[in-house]
N, C-alpha and C. Protein backbone atom coordinates (compact mmCIF):
# COMPACT_ATOMS: atom_id res chain seq x y z
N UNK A 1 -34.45 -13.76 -11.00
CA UNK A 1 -33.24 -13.83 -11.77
C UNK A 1 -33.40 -14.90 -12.84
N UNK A 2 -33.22 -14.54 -13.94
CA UNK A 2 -32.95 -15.58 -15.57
C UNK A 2 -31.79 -16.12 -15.37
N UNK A 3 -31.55 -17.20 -15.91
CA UNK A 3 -30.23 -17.65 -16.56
C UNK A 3 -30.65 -18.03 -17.56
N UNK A 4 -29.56 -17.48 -18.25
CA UNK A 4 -29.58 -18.04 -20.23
C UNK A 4 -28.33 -17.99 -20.26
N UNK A 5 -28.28 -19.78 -21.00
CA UNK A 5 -27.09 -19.89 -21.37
C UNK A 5 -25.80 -20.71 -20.40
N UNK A 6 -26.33 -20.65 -18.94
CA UNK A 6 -25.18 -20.74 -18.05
C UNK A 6 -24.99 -19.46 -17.44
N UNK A 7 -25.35 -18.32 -17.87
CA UNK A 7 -25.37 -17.07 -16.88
C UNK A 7 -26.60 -16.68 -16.35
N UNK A 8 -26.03 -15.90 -15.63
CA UNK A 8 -26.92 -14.96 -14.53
C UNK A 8 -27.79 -13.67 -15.27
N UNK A 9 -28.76 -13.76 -15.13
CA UNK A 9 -29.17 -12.66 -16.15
C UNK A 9 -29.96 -11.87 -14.96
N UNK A 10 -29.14 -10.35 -14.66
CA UNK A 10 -29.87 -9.50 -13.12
C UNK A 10 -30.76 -8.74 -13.87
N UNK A 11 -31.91 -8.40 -13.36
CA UNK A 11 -33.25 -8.11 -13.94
C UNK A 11 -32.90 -6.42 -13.31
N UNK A 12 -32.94 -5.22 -13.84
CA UNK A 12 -32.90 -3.94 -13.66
C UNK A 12 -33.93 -3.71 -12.74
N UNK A 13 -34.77 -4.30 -11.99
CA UNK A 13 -35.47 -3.63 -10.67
C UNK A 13 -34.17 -4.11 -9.91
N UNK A 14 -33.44 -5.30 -9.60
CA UNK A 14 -33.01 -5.88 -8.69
C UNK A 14 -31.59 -5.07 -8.90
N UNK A 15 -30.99 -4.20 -9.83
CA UNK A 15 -29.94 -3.62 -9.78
C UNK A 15 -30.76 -2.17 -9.27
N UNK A 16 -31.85 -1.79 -9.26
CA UNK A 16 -32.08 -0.45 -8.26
C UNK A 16 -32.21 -0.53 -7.35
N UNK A 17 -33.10 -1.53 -7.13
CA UNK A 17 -32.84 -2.00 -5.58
C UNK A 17 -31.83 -2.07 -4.40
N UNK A 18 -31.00 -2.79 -5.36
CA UNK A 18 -28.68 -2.29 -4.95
C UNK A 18 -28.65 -1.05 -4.91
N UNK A 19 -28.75 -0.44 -5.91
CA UNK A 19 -28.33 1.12 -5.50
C UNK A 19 -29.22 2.26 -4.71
N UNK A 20 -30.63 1.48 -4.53
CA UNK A 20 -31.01 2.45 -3.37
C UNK A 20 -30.68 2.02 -2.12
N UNK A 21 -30.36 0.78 -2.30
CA UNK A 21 -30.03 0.45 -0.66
C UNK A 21 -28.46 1.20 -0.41
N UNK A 22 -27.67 0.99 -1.49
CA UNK A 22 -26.31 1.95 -1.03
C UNK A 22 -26.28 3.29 -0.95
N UNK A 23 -27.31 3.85 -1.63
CA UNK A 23 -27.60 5.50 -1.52
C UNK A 23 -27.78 5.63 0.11
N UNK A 24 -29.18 4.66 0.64
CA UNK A 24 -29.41 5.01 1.85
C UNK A 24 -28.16 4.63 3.15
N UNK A 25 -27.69 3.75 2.84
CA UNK A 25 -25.96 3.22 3.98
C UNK A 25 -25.49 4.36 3.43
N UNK A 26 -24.54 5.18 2.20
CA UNK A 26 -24.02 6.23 2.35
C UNK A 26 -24.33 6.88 2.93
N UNK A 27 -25.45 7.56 2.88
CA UNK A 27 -26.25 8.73 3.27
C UNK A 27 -26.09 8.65 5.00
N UNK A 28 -26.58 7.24 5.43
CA UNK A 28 -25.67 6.84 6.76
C UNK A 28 -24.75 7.11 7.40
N UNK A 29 -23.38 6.58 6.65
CA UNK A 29 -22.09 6.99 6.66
C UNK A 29 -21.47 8.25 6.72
N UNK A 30 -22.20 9.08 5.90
CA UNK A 30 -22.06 10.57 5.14
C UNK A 30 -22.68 11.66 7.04
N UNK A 31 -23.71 10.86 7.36
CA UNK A 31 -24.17 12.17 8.07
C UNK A 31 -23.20 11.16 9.79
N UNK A 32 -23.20 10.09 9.65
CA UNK A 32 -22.09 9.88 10.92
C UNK A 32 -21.23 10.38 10.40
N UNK A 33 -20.47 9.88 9.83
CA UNK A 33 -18.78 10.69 9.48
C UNK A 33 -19.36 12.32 10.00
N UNK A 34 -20.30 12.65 9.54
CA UNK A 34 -20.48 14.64 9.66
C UNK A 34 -20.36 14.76 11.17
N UNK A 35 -21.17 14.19 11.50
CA UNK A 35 -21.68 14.51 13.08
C UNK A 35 -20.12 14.33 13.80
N UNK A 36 -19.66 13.56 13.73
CA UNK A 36 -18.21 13.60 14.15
C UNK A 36 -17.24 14.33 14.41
N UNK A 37 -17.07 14.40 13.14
CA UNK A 37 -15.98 15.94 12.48
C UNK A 37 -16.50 17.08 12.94
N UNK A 38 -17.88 17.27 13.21
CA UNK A 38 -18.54 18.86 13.94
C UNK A 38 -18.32 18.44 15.37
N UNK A 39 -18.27 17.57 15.98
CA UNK A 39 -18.14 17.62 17.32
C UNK A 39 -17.07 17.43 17.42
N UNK A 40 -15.44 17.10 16.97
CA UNK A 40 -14.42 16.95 16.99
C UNK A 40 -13.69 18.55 17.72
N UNK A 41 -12.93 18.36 18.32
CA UNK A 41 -11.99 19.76 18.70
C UNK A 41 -11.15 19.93 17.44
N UNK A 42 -10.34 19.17 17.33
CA UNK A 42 -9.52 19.13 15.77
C UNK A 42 -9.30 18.00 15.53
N UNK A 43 -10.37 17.81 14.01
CA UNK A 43 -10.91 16.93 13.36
C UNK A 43 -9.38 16.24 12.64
N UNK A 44 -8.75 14.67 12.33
CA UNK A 44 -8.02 14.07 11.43
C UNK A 44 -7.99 14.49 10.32
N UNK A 45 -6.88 14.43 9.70
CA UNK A 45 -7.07 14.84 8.14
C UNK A 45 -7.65 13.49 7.53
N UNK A 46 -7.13 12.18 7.99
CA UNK A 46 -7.72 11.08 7.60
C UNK A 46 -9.18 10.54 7.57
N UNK A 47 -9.92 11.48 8.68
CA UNK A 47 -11.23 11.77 8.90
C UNK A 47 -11.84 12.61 8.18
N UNK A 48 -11.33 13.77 7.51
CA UNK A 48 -11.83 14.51 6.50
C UNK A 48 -11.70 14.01 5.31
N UNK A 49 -10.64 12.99 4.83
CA UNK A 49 -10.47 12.49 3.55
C UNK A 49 -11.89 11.39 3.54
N UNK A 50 -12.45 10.87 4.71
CA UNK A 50 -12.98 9.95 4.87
C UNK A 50 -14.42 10.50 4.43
N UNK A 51 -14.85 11.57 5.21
CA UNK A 51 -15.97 12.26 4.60
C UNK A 51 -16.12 12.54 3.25
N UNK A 52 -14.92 13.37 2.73
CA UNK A 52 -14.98 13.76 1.15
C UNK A 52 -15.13 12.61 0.32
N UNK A 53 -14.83 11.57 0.89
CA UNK A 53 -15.15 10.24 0.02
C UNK A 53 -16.48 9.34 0.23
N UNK A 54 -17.06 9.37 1.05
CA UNK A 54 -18.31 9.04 1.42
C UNK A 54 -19.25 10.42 0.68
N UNK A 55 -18.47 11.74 0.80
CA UNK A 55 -20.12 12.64 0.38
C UNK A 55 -19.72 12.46 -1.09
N UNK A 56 -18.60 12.23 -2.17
CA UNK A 56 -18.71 12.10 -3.38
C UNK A 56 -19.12 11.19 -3.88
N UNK A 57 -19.08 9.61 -3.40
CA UNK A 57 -19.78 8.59 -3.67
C UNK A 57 -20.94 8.61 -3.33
N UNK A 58 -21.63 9.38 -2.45
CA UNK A 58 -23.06 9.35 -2.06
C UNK A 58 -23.76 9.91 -3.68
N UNK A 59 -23.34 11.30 -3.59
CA UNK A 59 -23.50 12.11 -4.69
C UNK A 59 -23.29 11.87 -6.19
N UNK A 60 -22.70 10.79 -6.60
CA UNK A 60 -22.35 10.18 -7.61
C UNK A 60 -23.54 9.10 -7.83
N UNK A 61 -23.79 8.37 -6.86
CA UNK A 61 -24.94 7.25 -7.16
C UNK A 61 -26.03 7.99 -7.12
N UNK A 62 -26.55 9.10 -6.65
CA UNK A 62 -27.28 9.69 -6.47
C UNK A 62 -27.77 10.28 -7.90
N UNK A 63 -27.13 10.99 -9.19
CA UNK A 63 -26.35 10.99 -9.87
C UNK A 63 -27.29 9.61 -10.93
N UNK A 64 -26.57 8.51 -10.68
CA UNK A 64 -26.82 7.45 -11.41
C UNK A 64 -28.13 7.49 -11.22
N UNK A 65 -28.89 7.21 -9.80
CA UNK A 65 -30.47 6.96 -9.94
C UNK A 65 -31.10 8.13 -10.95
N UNK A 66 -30.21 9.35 -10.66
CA UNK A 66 -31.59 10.38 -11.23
C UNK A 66 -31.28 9.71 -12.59
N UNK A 67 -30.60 9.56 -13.21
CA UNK A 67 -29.95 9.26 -14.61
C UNK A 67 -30.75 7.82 -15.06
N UNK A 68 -30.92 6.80 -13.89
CA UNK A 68 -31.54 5.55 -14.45
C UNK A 68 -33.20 5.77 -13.95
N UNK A 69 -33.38 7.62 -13.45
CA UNK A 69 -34.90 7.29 -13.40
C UNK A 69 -35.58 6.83 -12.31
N UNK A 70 -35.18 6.22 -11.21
CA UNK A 70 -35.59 5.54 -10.07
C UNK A 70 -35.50 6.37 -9.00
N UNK A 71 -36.12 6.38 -7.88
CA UNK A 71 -36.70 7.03 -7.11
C UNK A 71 -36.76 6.14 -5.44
N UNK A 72 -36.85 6.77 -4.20
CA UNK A 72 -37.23 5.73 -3.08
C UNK A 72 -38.44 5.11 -3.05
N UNK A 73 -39.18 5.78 -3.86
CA UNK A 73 -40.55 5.30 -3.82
C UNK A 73 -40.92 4.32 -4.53
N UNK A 74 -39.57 4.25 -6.16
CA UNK A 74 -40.46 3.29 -7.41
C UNK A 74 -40.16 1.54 -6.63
């Protein structure tokens, strides 16, 4: 990390780095929340809102990486 100036200057590996690590915790989140709701008798609606919001934010950063180019591998 730079500072110039008195600020923080975040170097673009260290902001992919953030977002692959939150791709992979969603992706987490996304397939617990699933596994749940399929084994549920009758699933919460608050539990389904919970999924639809975990698989659109998964899918959204997902989204950003292809867009900034980065990969699990780079």
């Amino acid at each position: 990390m730079v500072v110039i100036f008195g600020k923080k200057k975040i170097k673009k590996k260290d902001i992919d780095q953030e977002l692959l690590k939150e791709i992979r915790k969603l992706k987490s989140d996304w397939e617990s929340l699933n596994n749940i709701i399929e084994h549920s008798v009758e699933p919460s609606d608050e539990g389904l809102v919970d999924l639809a919001l975990v698989k659109a934010k998964y899918f959204y950063l997902l989204r950003e990486a292809r867009w900034r180019g980065i990969n699990a591998l780079s």
